[in-house]
Protein backbone atom coordinates (compact mmCIF):
# COMPACT_ATOMS: atom_id res chain seq x y z
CA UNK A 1 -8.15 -4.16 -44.28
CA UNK A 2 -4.60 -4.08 -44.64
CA UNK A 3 -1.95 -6.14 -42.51
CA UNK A 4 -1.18 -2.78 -40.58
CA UNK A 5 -4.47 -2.00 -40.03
CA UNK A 6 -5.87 -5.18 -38.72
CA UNK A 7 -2.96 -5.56 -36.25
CA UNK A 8 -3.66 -1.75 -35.45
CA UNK A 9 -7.28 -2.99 -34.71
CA UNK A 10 -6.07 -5.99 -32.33
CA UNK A 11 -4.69 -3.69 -30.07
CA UNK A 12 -6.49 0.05 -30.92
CA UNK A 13 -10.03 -1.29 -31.56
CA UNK A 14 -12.99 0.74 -33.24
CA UNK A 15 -14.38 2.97 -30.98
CA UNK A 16 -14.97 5.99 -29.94
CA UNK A 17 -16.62 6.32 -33.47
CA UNK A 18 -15.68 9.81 -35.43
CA UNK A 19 -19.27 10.52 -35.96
CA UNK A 20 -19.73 10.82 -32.38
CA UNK A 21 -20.08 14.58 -31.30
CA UNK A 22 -17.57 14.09 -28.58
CA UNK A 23 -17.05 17.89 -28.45
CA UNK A 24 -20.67 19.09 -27.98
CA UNK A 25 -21.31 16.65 -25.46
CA UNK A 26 -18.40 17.26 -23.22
CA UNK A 27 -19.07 21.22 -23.57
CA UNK A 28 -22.31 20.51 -23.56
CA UNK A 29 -21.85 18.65 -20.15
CA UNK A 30 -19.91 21.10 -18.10
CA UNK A 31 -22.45 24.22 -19.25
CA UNK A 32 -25.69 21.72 -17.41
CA UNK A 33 -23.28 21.31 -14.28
CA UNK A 34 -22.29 24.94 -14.40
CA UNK A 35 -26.48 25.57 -14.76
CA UNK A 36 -27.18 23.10 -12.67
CA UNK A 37 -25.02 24.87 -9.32
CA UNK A 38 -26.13 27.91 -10.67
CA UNK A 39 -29.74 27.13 -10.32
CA UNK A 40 -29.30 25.65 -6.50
CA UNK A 41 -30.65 28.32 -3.98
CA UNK A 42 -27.96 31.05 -2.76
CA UNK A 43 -28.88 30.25 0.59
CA UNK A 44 -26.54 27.06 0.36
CA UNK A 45 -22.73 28.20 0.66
CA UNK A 46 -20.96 27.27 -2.68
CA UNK A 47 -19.06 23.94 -0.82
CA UNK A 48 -22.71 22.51 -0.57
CA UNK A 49 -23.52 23.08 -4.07
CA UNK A 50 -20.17 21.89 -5.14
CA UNK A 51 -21.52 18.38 -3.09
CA UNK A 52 -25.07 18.29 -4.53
CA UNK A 53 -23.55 18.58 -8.23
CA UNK A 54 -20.64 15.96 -6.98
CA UNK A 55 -23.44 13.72 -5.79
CA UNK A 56 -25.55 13.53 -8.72
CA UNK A 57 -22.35 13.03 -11.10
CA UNK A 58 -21.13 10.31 -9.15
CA UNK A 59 -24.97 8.66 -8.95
CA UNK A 60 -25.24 8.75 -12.73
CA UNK A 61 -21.30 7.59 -13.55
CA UNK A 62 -22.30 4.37 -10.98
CA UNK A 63 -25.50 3.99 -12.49
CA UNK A 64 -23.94 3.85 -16.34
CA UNK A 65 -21.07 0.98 -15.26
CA UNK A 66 -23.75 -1.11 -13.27
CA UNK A 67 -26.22 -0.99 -16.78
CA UNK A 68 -23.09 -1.67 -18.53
CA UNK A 69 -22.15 -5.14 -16.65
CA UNK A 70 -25.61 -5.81 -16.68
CA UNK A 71 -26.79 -5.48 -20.20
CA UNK A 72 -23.28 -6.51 -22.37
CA UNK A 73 -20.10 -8.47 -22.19
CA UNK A 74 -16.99 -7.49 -20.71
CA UNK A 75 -13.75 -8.77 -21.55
CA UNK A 76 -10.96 -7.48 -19.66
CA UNK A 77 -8.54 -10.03 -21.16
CA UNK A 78 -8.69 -8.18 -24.37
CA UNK A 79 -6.45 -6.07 -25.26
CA UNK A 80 -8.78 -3.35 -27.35
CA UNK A 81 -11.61 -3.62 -25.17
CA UNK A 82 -9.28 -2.57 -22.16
CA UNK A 83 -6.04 -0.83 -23.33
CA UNK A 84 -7.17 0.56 -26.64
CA UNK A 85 -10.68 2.14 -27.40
CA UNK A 86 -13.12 -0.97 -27.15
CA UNK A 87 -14.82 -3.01 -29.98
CA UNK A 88 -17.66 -1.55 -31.58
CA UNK A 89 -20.93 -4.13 -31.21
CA UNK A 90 -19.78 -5.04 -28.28
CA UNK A 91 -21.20 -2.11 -25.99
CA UNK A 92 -18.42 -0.39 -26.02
CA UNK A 93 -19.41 1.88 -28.17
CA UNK A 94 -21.77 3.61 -25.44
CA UNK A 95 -18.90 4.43 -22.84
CA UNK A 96 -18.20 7.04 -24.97
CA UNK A 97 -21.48 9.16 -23.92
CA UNK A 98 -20.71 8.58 -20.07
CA UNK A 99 -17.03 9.28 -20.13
CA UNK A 100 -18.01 12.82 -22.74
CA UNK A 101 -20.66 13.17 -19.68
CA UNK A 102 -17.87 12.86 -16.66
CA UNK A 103 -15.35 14.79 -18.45
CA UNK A 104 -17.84 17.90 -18.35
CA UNK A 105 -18.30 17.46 -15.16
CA UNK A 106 -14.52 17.40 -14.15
CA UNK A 107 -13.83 20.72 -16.32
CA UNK A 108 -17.31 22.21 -14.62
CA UNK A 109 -15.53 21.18 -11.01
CA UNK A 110 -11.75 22.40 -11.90
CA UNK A 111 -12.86 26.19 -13.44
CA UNK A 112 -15.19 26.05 -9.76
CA UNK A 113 -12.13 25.37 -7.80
CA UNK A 114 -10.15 27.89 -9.90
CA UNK A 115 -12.52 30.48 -9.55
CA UNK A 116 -13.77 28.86 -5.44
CA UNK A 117 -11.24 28.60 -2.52
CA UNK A 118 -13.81 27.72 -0.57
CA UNK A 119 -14.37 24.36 -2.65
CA UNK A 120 -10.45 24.34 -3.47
CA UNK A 121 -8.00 21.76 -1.99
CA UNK A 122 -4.40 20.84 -3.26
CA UNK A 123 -4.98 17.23 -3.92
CA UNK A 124 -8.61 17.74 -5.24
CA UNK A 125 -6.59 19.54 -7.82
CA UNK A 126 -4.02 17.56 -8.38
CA UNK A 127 -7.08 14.52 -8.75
CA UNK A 128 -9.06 16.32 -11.64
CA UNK A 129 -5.81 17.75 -13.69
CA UNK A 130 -5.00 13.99 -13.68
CA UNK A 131 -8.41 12.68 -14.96
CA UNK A 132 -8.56 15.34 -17.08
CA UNK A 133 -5.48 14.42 -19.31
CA UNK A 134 -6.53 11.02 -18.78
CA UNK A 135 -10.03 11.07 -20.01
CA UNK A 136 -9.27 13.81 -22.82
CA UNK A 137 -6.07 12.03 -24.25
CA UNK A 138 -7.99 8.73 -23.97
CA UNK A 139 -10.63 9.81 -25.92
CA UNK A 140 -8.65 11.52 -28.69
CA UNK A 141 -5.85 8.59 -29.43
CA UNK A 142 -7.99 5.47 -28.29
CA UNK A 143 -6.19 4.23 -25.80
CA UNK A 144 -7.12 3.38 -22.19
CA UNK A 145 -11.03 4.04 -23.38
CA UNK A 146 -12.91 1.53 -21.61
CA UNK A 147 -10.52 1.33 -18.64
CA UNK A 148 -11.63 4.73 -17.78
CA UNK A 149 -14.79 4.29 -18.21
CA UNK A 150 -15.19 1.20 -15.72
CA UNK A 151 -13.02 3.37 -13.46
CA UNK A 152 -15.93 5.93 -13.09
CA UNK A 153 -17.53 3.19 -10.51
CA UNK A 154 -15.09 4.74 -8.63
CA UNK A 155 -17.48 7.34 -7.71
CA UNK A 156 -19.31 5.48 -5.66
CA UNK A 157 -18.06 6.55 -2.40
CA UNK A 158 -17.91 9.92 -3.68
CA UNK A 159 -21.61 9.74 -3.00
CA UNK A 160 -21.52 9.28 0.92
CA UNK A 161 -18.45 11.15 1.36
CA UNK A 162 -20.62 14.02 0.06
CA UNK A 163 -23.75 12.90 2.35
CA UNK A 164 -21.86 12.95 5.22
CA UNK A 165 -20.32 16.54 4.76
CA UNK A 166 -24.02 17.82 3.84
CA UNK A 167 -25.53 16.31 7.27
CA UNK A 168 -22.58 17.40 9.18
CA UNK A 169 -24.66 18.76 11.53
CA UNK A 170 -27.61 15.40 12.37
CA UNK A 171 -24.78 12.86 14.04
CA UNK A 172 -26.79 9.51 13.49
CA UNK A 173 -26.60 10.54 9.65
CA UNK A 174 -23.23 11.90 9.37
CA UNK A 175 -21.93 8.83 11.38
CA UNK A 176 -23.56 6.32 9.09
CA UNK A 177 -22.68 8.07 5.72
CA UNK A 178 -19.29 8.04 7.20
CA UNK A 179 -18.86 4.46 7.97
CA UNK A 180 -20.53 3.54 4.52
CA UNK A 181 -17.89 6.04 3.10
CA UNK A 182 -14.93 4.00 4.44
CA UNK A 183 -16.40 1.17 3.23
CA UNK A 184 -17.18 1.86 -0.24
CA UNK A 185 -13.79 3.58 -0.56
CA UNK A 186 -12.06 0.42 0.33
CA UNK A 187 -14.42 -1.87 -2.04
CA UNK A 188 -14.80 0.63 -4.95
CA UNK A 189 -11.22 2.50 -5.08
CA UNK A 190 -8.89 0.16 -3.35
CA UNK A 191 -10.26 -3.12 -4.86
CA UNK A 192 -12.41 -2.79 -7.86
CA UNK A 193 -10.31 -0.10 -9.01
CA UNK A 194 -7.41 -1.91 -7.89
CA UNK A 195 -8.60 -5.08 -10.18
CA UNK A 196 -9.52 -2.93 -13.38
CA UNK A 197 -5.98 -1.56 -13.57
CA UNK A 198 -4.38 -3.99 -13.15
CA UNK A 199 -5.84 -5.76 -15.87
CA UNK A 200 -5.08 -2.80 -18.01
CA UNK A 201 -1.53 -3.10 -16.91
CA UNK A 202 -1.04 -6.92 -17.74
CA UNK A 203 -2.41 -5.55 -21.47
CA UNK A 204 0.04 -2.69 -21.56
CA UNK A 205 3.17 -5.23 -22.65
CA UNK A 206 1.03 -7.09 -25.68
CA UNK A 207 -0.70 -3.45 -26.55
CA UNK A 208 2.82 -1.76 -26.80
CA UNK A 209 4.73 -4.39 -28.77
CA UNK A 210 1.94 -4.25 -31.12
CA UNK A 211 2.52 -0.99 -31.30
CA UNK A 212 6.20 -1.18 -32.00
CA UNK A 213 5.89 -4.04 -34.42
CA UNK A 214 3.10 -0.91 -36.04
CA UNK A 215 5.59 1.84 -35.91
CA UNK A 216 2.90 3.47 -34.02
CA UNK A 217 4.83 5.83 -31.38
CA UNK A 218 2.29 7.96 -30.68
CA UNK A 219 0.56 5.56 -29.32
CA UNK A 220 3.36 4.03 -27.21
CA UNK A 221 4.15 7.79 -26.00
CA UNK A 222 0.41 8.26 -25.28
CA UNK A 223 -0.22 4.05 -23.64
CA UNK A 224 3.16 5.18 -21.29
CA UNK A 225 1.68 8.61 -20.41
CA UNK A 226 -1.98 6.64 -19.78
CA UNK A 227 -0.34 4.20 -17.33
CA UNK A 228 2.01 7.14 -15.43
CA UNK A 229 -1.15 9.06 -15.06
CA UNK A 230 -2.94 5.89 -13.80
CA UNK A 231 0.26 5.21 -10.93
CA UNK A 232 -0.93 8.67 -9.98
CA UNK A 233 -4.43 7.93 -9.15
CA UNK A 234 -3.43 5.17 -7.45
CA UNK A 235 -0.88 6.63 -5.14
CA UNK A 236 -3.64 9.19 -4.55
CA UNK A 237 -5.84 6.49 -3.32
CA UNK A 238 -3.71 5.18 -1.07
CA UNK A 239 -2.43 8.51 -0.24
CA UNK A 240 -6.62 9.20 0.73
CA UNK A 241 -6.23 5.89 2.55
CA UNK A 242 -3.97 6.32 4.76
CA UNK A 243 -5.30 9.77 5.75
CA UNK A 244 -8.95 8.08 6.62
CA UNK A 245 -6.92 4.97 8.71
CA UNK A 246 -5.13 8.05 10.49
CA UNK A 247 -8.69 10.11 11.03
CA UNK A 248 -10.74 6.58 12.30
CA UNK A 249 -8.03 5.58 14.49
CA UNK A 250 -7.33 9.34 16.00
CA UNK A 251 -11.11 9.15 16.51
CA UNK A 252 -11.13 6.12 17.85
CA UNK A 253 -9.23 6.67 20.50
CA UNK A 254 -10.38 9.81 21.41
CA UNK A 255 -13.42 7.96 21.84
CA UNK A 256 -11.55 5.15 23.74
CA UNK A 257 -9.64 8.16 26.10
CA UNK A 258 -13.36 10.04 26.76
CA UNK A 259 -14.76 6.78 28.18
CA UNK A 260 -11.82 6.05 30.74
């Protein structure tokens, strides 16, 4: 390994590997969503099927991070295993399977909405064209890898913001679902997610000098496009925020002017 190279691999890593079928699985991910809301009975409007698919997704992205902190190491401090692809024998050489399996699902969910009003919403849109340079430019160049990947626990109160739209019409249910929504919003989008990019952010300095010292530009265009996208998902959040303080506290005093 030359000098180049190993400093390359300080702050670029080793994974996703090139023998991976990255391709097949991502296409090969959005045709079982596509079959999968297909397959649900036409007696459920397309919004509900849109929540079912939504609902397994997120169940299965949660499910892959939780295995992930249970079964290997993670190192957040270091710069390849959290601003460049990940280390290979490390674990991260699995994320690659989830992420290929997310980003199918996100091209599955953007061609619905394109081809859907009636699952269609400005900043749903603006949300997947986001992740989907994200996750796509991540995988290609190496860079941001595993930080997207522990981002997909993010989806974990995508599963009873879904719930609660699906019993919109049994109150005890749709109440609870929406309670446990505003609470795993805050914990899983607003903190955790809050914590994992930030720690990608205190890497971005170290991970583009070593870049420079490289000659490596692509990768410094690509690491300054990764964090810009990643401000976006962030205002978003808070942006999402703000609009459920606005909806609790409207409905709470609704509630407040009913009972007076």
């Amino acid at each position: 390994m030359t000098i180049d190279n190993h400093v390359r691999f300080e702050y670029h890593g080793n994974t996703p590997s090139s023998d991976v079928p990255i391709i097949s699985m991502v296409i090969l991910s959005t045709l079982i969503h596509i079959l999968f809301f297909v397959l649900l009975p036409n007696t459920l409007k397309a919004l509900t099927k849109s929540y079912l698919v939504s609902t397994l997704h997120a169940i299965i992205c949660v499910g892959s991070v939780v295995n992930f902190f249970a079964c290997y190491s993670v190192n957040l401090r270091q710069i390849n295993r959290i601003a460049g692809g990940g280390v290979y024998g490390t674990g991260d050489e699995i994320m690659i399977y989830s992420i290929s399996y997310s980003l199918g699902y996100f091209i599955y969910d953007f061609l619905l909405m394109l081809t859907d009003k009636s699952v269609r919403s400005t900043t749903a849109l603006v949300h997947h064209i986001i992740v989907l340079l994200g996750l796509s430019s991540g995988i290609k160049y190496r860079i941001c890898h595993p930080c997207h990947f522990y981002l997909l626990m993010e989806e974990a109160s995508t599963i009873p913001l879904n719930l609660k739209a699906i019993y919109h019409h049994r109150p005890r249910l749709h109440d609870f679902f929406g309670y446990l929504f505003i609470l795993s919003f805050f914990l899983s989008r607003l903190i955790y997610g809050s914590i994992i990019t930030g720690y990608a952010f205190r890497a971005a300095p170290s991970f583009l000098l070593m870049a420079i010292n490289t000659s490596d530009y692509l990768s410094i265009v690509i690491g300054l496009t990764q964090a810009g996208l990643c401000i976006l998902t962030r205002a978003l959040n808070i942006y999402w925020a703000i609009l459920i303080f606005r909806k609790v506290f409207s409905s709470s005093k609704s509630k407040n002017t009913k009972s007076s």
